[in-house]
N, C-alpha and C. Protein backbone atom coordinates (compact mmCIF):
# COMPACT_ATOMS: atom_id res chain seq x y z
N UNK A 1 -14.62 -0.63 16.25
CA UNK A 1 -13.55 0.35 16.33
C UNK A 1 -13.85 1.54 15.42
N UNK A 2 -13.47 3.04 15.57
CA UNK A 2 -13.74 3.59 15.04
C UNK A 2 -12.49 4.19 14.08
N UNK A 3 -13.16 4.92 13.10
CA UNK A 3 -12.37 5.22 11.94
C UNK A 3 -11.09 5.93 12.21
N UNK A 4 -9.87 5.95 11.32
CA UNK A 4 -9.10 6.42 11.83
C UNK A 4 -8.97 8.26 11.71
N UNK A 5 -9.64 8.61 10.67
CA UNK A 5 -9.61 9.77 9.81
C UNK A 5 -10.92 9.99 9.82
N UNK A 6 -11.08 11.83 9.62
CA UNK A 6 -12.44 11.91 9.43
C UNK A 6 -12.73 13.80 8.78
N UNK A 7 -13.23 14.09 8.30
CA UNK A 7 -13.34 15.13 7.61
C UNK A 7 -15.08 15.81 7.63
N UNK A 8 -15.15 17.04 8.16
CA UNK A 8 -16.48 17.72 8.40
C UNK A 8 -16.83 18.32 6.79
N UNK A 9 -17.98 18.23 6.08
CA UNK A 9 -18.09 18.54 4.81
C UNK A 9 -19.31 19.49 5.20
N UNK A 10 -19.35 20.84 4.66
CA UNK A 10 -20.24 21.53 4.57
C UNK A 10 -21.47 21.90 3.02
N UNK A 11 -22.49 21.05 3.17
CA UNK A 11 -22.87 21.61 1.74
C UNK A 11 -23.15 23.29 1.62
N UNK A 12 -22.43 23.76 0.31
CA UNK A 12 -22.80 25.05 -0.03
C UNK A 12 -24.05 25.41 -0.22
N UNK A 13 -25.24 24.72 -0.38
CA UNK A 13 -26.49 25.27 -0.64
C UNK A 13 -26.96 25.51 0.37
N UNK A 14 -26.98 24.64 1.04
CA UNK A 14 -27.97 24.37 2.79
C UNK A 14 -27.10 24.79 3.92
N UNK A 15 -26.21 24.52 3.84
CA UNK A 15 -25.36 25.45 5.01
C UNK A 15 -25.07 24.60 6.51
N UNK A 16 -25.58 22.82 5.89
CA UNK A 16 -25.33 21.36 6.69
C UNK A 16 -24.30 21.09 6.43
N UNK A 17 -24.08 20.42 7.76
CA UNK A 17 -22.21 19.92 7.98
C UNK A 17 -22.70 18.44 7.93
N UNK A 18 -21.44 18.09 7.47
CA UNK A 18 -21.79 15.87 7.46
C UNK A 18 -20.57 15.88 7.65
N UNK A 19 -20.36 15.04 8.41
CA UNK A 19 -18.64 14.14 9.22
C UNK A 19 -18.22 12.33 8.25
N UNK A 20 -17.52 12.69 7.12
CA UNK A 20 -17.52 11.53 6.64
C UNK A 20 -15.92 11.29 7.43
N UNK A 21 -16.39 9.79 8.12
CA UNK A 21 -15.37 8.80 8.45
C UNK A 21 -14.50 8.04 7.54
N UNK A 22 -13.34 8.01 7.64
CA UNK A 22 -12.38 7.11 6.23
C UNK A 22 -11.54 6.78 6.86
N UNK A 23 -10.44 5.24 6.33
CA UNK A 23 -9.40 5.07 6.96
C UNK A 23 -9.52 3.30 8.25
N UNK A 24 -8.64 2.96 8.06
CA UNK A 24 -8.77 2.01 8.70
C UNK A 24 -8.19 2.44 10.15
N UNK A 25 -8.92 2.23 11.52
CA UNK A 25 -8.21 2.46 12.38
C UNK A 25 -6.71 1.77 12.98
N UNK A 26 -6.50 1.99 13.96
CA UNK A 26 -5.05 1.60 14.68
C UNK A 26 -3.44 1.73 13.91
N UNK A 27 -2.93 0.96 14.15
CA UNK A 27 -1.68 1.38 13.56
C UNK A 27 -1.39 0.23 13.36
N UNK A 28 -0.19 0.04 12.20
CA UNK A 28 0.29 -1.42 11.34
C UNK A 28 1.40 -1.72 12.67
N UNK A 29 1.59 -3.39 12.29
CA UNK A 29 1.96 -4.52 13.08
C UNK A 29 3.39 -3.76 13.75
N UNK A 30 4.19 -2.73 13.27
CA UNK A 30 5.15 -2.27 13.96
C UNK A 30 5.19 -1.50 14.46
N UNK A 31 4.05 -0.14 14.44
CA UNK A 31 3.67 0.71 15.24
C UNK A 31 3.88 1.55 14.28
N UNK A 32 3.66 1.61 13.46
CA UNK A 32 4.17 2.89 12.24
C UNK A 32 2.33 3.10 11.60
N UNK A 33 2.60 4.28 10.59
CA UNK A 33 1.41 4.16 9.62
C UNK A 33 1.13 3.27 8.71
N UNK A 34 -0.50 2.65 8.77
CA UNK A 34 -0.66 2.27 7.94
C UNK A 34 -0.80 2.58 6.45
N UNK A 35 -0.63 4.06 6.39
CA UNK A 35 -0.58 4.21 5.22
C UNK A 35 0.92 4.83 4.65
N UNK A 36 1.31 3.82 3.72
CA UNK A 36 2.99 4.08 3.37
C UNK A 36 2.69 4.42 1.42
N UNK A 37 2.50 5.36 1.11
CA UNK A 37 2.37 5.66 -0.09
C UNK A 37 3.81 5.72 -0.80
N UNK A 38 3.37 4.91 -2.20
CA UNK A 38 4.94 4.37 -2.63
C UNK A 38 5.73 3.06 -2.62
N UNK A 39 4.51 2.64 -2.22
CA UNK A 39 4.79 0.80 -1.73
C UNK A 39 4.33 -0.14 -2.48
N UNK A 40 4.69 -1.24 -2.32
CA UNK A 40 4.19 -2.41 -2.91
C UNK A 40 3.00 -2.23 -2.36
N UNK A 41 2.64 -2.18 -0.67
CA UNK A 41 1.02 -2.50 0.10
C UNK A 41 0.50 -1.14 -0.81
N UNK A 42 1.12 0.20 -0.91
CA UNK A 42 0.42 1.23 -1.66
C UNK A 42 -0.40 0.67 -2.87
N UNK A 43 0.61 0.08 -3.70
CA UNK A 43 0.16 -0.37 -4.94
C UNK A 43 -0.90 -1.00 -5.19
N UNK A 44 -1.09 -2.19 -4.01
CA UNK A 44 -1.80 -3.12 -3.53
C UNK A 44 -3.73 -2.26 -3.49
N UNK A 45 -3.13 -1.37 -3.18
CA UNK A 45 -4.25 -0.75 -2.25
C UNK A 45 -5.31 0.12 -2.96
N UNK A 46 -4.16 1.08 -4.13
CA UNK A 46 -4.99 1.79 -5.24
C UNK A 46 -5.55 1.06 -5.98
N UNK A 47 -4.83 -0.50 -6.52
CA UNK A 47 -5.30 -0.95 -7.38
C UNK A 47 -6.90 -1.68 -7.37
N UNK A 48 -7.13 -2.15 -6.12
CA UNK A 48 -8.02 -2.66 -5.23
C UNK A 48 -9.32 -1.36 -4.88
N UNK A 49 -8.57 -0.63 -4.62
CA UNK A 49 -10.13 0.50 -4.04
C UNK A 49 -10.39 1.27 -5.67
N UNK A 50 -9.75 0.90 -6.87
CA UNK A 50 -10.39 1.75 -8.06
C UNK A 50 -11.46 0.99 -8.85
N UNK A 51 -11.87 -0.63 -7.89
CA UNK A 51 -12.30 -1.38 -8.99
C UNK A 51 -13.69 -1.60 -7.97
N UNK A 52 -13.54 -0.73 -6.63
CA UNK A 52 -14.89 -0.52 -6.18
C UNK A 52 -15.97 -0.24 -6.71
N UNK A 53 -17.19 -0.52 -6.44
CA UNK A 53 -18.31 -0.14 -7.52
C UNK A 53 -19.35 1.32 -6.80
N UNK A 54 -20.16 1.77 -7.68
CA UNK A 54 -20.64 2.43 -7.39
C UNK A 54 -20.16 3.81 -8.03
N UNK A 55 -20.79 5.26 -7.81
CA UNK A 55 -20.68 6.56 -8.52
C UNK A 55 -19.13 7.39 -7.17
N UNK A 56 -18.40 6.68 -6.37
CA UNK A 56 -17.98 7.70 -5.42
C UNK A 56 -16.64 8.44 -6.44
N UNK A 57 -16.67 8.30 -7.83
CA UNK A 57 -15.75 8.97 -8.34
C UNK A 57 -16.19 10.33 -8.34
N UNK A 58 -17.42 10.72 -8.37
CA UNK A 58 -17.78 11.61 -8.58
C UNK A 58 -17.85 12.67 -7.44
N UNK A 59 -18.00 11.63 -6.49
CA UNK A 59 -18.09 12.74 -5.22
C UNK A 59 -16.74 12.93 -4.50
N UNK A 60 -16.09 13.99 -4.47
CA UNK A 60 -14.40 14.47 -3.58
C UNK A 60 -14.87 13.59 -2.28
N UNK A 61 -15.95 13.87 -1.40
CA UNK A 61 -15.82 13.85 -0.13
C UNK A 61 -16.41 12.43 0.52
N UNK A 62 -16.25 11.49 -0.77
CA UNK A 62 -16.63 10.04 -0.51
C UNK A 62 -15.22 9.28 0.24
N UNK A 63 -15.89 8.54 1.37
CA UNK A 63 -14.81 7.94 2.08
C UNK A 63 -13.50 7.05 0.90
N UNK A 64 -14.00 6.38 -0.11
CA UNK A 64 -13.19 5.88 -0.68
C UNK A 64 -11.94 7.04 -1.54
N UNK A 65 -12.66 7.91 -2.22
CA UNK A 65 -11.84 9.00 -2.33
C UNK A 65 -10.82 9.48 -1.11
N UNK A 66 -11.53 10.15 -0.66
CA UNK A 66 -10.18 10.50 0.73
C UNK A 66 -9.21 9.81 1.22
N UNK A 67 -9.53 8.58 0.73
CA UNK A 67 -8.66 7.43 0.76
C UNK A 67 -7.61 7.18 0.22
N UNK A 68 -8.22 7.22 -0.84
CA UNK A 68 -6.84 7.40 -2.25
C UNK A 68 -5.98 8.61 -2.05
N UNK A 69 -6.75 9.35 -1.65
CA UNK A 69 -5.93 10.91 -1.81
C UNK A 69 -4.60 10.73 -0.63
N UNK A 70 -5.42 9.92 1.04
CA UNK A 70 -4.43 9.66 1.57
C UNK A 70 -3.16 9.23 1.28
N UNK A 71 -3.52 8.14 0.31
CA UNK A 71 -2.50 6.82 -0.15
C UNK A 71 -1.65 7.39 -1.25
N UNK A 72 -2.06 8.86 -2.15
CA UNK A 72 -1.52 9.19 -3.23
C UNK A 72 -1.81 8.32 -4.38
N UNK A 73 -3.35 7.96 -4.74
CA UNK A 73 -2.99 6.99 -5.68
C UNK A 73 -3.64 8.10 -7.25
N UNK A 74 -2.67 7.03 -8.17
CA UNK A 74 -3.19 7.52 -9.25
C UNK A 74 -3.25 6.75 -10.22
N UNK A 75 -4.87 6.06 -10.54
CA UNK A 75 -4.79 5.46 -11.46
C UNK A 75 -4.76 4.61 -10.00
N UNK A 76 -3.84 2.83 -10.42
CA UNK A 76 -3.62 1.82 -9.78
C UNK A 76 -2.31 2.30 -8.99
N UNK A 77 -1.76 3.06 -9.41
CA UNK A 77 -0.47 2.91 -8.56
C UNK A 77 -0.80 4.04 -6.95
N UNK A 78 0.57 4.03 -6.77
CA UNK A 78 0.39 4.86 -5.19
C UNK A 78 1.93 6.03 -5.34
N UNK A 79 1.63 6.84 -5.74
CA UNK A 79 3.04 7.80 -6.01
C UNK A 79 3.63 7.99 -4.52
N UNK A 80 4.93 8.16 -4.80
CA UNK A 80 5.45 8.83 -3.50
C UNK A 80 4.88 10.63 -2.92
């Protein structure tokens, strides 16, 4: 299945576009969004994708970032 979200990134030096995919596809069990920022599942969710490994703090246009940004998280929590 493919991603639900997706964002075209242009590097400023080279003047190349890259399509990073993020987001879980389809829609939650009632037909609503899966992403409800402000929630317990929010909470659930920041706290879980900040303890990912690897450098993607550094990069804005890393799928896990865009993620958070979706979800509003800050830190572990998920603001309204």
């Amino acid at each position: 299945m493919e991603k639900r979200f997706k964002k075209i990134v242009t590097n400023p030096e080279t003047g190349r576009k890259k399509t990073v995919k993020f987001g879980q596809a389809g829609a939650a069990k009632d037909g609503g969004d899966r992403i409800r920022p402000g929630t317990q599942k929010g909470d659930a969710y920041c706290a879980r994708s900040a303890k990912i490994k690897g450098d993607w703090k550094s990069d804005p246009n890393s799928p896990n970032n865009l993620s958070r940004k979706k979800w509003k998280c800050e830190g572990s929590k998920s603001k309204k």
